[in-house]
Protein backbone atom coordinates (compact mmCIF):
# COMPACT_ATOMS: atom_id res chain seq x y z
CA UNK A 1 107.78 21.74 -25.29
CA UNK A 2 104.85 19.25 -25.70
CA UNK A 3 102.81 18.21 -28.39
CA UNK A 4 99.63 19.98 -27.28
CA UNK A 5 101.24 23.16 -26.41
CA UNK A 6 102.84 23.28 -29.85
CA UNK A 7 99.71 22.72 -31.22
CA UNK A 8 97.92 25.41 -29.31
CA UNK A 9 100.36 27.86 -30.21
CA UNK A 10 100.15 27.33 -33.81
CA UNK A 11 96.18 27.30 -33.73
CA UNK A 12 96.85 30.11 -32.17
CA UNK A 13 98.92 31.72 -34.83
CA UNK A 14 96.79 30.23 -37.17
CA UNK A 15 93.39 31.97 -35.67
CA UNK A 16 95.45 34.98 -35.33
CA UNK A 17 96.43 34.99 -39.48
CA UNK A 18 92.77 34.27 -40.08
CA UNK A 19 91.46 37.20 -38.32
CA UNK A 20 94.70 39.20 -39.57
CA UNK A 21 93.78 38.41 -43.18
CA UNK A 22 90.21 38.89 -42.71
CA UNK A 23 90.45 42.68 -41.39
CA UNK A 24 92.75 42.90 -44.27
CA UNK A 25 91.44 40.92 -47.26
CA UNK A 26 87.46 41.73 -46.04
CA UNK A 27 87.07 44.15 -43.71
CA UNK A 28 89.41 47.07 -44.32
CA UNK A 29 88.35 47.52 -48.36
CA UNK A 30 84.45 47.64 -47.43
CA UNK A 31 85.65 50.31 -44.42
CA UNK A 32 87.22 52.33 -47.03
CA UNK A 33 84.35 51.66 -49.34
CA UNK A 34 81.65 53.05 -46.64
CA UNK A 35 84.10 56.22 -46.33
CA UNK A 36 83.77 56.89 -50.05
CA UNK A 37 80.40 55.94 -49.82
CA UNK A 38 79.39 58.46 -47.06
CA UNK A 39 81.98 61.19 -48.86
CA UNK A 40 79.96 60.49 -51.99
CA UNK A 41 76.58 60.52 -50.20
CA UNK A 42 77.87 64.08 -48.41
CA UNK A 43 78.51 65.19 -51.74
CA UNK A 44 75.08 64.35 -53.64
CA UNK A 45 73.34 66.01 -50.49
CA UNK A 46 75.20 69.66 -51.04
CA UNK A 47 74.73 69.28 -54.70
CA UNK A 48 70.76 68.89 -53.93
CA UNK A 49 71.12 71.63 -51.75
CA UNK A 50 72.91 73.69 -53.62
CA UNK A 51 70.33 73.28 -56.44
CA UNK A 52 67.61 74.27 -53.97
CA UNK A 53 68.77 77.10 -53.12
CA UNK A 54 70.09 77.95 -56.83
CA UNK A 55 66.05 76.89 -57.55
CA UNK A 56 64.90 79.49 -55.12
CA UNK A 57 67.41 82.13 -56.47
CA UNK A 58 66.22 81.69 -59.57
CA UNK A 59 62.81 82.00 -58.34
CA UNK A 60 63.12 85.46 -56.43
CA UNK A 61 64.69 86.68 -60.10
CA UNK A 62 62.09 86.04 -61.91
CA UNK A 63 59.70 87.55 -59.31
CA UNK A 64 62.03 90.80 -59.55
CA UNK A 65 62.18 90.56 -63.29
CA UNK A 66 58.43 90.39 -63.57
CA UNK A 67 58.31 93.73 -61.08
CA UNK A 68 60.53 95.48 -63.23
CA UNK A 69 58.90 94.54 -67.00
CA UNK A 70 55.80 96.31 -64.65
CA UNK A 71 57.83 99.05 -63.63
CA UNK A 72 59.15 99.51 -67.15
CA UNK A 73 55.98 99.04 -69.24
CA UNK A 74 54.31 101.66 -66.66
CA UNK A 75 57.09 103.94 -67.12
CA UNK A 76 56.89 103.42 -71.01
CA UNK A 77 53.27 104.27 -70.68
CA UNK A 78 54.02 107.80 -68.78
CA UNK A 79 56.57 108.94 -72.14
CA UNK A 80 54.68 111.73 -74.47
CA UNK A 81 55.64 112.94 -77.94
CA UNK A 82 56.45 116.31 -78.87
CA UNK A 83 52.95 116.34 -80.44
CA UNK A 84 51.83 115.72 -76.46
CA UNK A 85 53.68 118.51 -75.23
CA UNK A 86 51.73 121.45 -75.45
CA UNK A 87 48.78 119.34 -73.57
CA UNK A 88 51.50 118.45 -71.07
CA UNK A 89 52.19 121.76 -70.14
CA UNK A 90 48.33 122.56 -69.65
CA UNK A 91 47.73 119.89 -67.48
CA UNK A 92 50.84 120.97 -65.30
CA UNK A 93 49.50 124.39 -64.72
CA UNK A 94 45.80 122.77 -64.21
CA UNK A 95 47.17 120.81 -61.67
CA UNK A 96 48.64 123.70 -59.74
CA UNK A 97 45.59 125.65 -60.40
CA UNK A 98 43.77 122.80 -58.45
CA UNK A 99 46.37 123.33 -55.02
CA UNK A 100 45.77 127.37 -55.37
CA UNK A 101 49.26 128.01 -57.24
CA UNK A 102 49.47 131.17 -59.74
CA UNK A 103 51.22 130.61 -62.87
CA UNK A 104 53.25 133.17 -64.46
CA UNK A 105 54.95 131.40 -66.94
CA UNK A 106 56.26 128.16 -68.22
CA UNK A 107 59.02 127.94 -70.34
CA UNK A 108 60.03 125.08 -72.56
CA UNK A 109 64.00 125.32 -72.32
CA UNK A 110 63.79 123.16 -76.29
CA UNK A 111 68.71 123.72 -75.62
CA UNK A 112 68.11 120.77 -73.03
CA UNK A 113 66.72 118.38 -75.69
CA UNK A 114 70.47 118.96 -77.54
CA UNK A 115 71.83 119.04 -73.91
CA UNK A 116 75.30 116.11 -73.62
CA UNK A 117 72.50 114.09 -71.58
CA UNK A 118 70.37 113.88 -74.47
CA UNK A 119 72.58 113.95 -76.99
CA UNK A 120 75.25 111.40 -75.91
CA UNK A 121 72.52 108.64 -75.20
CA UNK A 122 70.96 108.78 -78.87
CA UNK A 123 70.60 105.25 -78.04
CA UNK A 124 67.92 105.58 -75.53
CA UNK A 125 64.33 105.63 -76.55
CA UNK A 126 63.97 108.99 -73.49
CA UNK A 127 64.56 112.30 -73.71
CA UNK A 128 64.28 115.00 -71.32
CA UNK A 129 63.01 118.51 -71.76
CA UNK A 130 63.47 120.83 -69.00
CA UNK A 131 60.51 123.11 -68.01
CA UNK A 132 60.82 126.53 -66.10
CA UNK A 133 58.13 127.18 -64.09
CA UNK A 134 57.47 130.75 -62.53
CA UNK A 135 54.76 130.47 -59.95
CA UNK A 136 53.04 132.13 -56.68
CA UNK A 137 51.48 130.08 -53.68
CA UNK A 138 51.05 128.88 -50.28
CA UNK A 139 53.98 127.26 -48.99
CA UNK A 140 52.16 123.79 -48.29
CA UNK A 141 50.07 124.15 -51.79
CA UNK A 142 53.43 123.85 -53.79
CA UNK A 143 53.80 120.86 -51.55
CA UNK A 144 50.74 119.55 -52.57
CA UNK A 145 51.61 120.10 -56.63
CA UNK A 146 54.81 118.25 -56.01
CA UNK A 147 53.34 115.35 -54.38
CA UNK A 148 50.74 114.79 -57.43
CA UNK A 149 53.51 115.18 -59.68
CA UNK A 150 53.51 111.38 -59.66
CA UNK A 151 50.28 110.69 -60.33
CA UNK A 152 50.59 113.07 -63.88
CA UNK A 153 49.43 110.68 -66.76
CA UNK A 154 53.18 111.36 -67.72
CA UNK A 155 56.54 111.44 -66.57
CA UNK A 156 57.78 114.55 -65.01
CA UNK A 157 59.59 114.97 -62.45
CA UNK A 158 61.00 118.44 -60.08
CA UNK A 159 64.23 119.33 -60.79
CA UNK A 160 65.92 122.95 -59.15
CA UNK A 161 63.25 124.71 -56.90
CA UNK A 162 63.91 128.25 -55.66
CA UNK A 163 61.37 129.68 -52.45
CA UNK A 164 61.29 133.59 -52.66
CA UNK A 165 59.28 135.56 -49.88
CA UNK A 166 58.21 138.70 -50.92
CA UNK A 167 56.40 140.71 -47.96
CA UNK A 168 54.37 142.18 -51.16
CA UNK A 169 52.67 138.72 -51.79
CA UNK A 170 52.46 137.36 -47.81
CA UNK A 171 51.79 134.63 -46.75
CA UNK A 172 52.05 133.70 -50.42
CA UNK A 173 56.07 133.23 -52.11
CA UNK A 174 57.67 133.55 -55.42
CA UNK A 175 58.11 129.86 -56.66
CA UNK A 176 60.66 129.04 -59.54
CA UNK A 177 60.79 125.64 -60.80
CA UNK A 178 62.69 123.22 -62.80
CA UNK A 179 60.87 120.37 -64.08
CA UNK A 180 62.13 117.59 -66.41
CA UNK A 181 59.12 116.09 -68.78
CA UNK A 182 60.26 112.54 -69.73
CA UNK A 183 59.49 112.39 -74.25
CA UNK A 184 59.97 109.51 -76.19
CA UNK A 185 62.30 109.61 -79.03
CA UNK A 186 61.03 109.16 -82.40
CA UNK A 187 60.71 110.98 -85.77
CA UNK A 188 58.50 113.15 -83.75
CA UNK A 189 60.84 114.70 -81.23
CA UNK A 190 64.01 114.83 -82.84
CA UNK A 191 65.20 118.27 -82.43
């Protein structure tokens, strides 16, 4: 073999270990490094948008918590004492009075305010009281009444409902009611 080609050959070899040790030594660490780098950068970007949309969640809740403090402080609003009861009951019949119902009676049924509803959920600031209501009317004039229900200063709402014709009365029917007036407990309306 001659000189020259020996000493090609071990340039050779020796350009060969030089790039060999470079991809080793240099250029496979900073590969690895930009594959943690870009797993790291992956992970910072669905951390930010995981905190987005935990931002918006947290938005939307406290929209919905602000409806329901409304809700609740309306509802609060509608509770009457057992002092407000007897005005309760007049504005009931005044209101069916005003859709062309008849009134027979209306009948504070005072067992449902010891009822196991009541009763068991001492805790809660509501009671019910059920109301029996013993009516004539139009068909669509008792529909009327128990679409304003809602708009009563107080909470009430229908509870059993019985329709009765009675060829005596025509076109008008026997109407018998449940209704459940919403009291706030106190020293006032314990039973």
């Amino acid at each position: 073999m001659s000189e020259s080609l020996r000493t090609l050959l071990i340039a050779i070899f020796l350009l060969l270990c030089v790039i060999g040790g470079w991809f080793f030594l240099h250029f496979h660490p900073r590969k690895s490094q930009l594959a943690s780098i870009r797993e790291r950068t992956e992970d910072l970007l669905s951390n930010i948008q995981s905190f987005r949309t935990t931002s918006q969640e947290v938005a939307r809740l406290d929209a919905k918590i602000a409806i329901l403090q409304k809700n609740l402080a309306a509802t609060s609003s509608k509770l009457i004492t057992k002092k407000d009861l007897s005005r309760a009951v007049k504005q009931i019949a005044k209101e069916g009075r005003k859709y062309g119902l008849a009134f027979d009676k209306i009948i504070p049924d005072y067992s449902s305010l010891v009822s196991a509803e009541n009763v068991s959920t001492e805790a809660s600031p509501v009671m019910r009281l059920t109301l029996h209501l013993k009516m004539r009317g139009r068909y669509k004039s008792f529909g009327r009444f128990l679409k304003n229900l809602e708009h009563l200063p107080f909470g009430v709402s229908a509870g059993e409902i019985s329709l009765v014709y009675d060829e005596s009365l025509s076109p008008r029917l026997r109407i018998l009611m449940d209704a459940v007036l919403f009291l706030r407990r106190d020293s006032g309306t314990k039973s």
